[in-house]
C-alpha atoms as a PDB file:
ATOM      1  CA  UNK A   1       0.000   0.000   0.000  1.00  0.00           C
ATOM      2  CA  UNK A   2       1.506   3.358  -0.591  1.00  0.00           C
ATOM      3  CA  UNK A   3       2.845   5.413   2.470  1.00  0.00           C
ATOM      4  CA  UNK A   4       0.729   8.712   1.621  1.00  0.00           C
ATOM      5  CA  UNK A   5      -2.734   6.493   1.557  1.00  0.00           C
ATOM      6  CA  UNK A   6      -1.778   4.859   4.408  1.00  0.00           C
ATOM      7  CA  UNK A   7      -1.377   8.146   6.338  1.00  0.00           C
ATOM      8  CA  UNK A   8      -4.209   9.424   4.866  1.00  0.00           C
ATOM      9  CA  UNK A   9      -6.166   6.510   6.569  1.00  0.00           C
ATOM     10  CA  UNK A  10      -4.826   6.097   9.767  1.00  0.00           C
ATOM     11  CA  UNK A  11      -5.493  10.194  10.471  1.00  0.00           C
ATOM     12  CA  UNK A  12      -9.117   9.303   9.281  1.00  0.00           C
ATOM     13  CA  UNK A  13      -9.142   6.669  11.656  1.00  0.00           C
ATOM     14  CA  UNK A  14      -7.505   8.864  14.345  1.00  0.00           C
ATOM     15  CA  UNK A  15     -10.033  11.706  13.470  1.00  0.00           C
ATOM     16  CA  UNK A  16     -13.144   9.643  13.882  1.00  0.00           C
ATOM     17  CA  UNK A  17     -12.071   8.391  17.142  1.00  0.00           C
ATOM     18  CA  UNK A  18     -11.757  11.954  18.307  1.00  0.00           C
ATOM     19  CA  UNK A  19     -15.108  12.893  17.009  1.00  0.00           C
ATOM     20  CA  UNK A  20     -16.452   9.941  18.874  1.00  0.00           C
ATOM     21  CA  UNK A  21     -14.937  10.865  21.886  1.00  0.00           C
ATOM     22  CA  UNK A  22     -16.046  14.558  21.239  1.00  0.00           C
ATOM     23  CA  UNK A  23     -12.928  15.966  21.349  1.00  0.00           C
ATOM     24  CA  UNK A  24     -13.326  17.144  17.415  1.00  0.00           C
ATOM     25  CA  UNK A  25     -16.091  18.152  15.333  1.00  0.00           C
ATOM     26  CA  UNK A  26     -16.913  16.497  12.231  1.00  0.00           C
ATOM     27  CA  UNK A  27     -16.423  18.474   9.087  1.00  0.00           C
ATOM     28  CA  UNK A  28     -19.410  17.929   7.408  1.00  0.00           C
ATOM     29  CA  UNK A  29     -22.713  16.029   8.630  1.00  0.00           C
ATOM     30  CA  UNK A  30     -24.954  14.184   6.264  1.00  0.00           C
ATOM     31  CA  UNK A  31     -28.618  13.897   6.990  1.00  0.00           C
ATOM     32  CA  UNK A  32     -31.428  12.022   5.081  1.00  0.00           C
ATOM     33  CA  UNK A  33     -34.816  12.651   5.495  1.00  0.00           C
ATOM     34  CA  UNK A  34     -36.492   9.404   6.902  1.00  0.00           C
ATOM     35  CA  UNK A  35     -40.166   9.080   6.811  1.00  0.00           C
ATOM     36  CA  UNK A  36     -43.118   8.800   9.373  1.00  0.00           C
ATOM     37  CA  UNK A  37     -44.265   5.600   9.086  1.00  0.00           C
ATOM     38  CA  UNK A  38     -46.714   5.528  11.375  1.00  0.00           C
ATOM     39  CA  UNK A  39     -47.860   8.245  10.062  1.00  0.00           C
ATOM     40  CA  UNK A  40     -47.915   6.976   6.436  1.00  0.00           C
ATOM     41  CA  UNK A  41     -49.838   3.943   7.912  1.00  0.00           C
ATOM     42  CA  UNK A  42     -52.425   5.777   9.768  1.00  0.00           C
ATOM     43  CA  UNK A  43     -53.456   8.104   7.126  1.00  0.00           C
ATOM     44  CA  UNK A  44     -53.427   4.695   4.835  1.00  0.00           C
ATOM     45  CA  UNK A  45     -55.604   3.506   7.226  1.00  0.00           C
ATOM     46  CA  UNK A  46     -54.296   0.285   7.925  1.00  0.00           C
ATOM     47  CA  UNK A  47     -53.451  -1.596  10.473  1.00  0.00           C
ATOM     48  CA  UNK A  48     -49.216  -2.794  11.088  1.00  0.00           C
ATOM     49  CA  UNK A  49     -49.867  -6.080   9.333  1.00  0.00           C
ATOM     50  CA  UNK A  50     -51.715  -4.994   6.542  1.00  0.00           C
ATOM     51  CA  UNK A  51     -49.443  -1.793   5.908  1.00  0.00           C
ATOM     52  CA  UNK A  52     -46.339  -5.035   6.279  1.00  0.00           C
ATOM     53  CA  UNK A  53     -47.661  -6.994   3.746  1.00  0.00           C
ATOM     54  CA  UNK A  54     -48.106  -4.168   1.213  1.00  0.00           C
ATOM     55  CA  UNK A  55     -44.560  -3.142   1.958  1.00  0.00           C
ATOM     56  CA  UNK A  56     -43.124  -6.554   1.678  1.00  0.00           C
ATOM     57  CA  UNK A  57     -41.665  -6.159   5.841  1.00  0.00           C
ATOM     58  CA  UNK A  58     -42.780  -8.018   8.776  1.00  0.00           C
ATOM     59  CA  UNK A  59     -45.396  -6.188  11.027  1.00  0.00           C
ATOM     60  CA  UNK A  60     -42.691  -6.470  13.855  1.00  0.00           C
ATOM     61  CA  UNK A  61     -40.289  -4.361  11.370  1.00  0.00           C
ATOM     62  CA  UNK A  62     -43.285  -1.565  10.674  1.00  0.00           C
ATOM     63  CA  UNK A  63     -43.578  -1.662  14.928  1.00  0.00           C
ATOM     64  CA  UNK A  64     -39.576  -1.346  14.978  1.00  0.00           C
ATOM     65  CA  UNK A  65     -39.968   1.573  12.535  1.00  0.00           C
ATOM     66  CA  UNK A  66     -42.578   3.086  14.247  1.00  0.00           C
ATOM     67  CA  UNK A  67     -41.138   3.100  17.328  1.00  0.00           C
ATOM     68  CA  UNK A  68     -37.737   4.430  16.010  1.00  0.00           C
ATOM     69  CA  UNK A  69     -36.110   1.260  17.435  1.00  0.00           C
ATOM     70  CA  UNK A  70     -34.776   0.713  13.535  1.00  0.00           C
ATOM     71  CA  UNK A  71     -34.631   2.639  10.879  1.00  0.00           C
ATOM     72  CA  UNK A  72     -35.897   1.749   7.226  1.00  0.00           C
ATOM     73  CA  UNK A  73     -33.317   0.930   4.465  1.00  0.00           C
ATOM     74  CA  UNK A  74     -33.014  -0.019   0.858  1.00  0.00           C
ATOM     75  CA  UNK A  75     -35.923  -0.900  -1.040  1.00  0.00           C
ATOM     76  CA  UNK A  76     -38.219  -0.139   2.154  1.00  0.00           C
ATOM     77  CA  UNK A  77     -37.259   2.989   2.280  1.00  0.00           C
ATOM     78  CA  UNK A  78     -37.164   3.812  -1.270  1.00  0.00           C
ATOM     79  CA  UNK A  79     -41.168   2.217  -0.821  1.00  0.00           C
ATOM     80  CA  UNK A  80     -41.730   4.757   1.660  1.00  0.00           C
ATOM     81  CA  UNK A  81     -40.213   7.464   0.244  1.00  0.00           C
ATOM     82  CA  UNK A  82     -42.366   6.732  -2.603  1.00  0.00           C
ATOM     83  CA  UNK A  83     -45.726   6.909  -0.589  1.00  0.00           C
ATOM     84  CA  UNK A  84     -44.927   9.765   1.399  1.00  0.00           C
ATOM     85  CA  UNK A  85     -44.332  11.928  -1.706  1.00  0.00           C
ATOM     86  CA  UNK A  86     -47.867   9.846  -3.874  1.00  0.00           C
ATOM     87  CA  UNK A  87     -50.244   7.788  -1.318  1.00  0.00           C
ATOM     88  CA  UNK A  88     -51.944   6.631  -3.982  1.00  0.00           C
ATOM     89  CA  UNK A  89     -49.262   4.105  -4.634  1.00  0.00           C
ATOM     90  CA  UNK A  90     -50.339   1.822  -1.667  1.00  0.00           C
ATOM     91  CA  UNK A  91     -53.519   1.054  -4.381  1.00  0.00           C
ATOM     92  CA  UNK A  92     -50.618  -0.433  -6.687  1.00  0.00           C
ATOM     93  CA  UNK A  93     -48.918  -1.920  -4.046  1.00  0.00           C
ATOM     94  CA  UNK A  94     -51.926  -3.668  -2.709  1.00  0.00           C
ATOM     95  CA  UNK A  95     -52.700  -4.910  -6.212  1.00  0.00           C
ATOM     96  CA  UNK A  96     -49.236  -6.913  -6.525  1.00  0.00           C
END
């Protein structure tokens, strides 16, 4: 490996562990929007099962969600994403 990259990632490394530690600030700080799900469920009007199955999750994922214990990622989220911007999806999505 060359010297310079090497460097390069061990002061990364050194950096993050300072931010962790909160002795440094990060640079920059990326945020995504994440959406409400139960939100998005409720105004669907469905109940955690039914608003699973036409999101392809488990019910105990949509009650993770919900609860912020996890956080929705990949194709779920894209899913979501999807609704929150066009509820009239979830028709199509109950239709498959």
């Amino acid at each position: 490996m060359d010297k310079k990259l090497f460097n390069d990632l061990v002061e990364s490394m050194e950096q993050m562990v300072a931010i962790e530690k909160g002795a440094m600030q990060p640079a920059q700080v990326h945020r995504h929007h994440l959406p409400n799900v139960k939100l998005l469920r409720e105004t669907s009007g469905m109940k955690q099962d039914e608003f699973a199955e036409a999101v392809g999750v488990s019910a105990s994922l949509v009650q993770s969600w919900e609860q912020e214990r996890r956080i929705p990622s990949g194709s779920a989220l894209k899913i979501l994403l999807m609704l929150e911007r066009n509820p009239a999806l979830m028709s199509d999505l109950l239709a498959l």
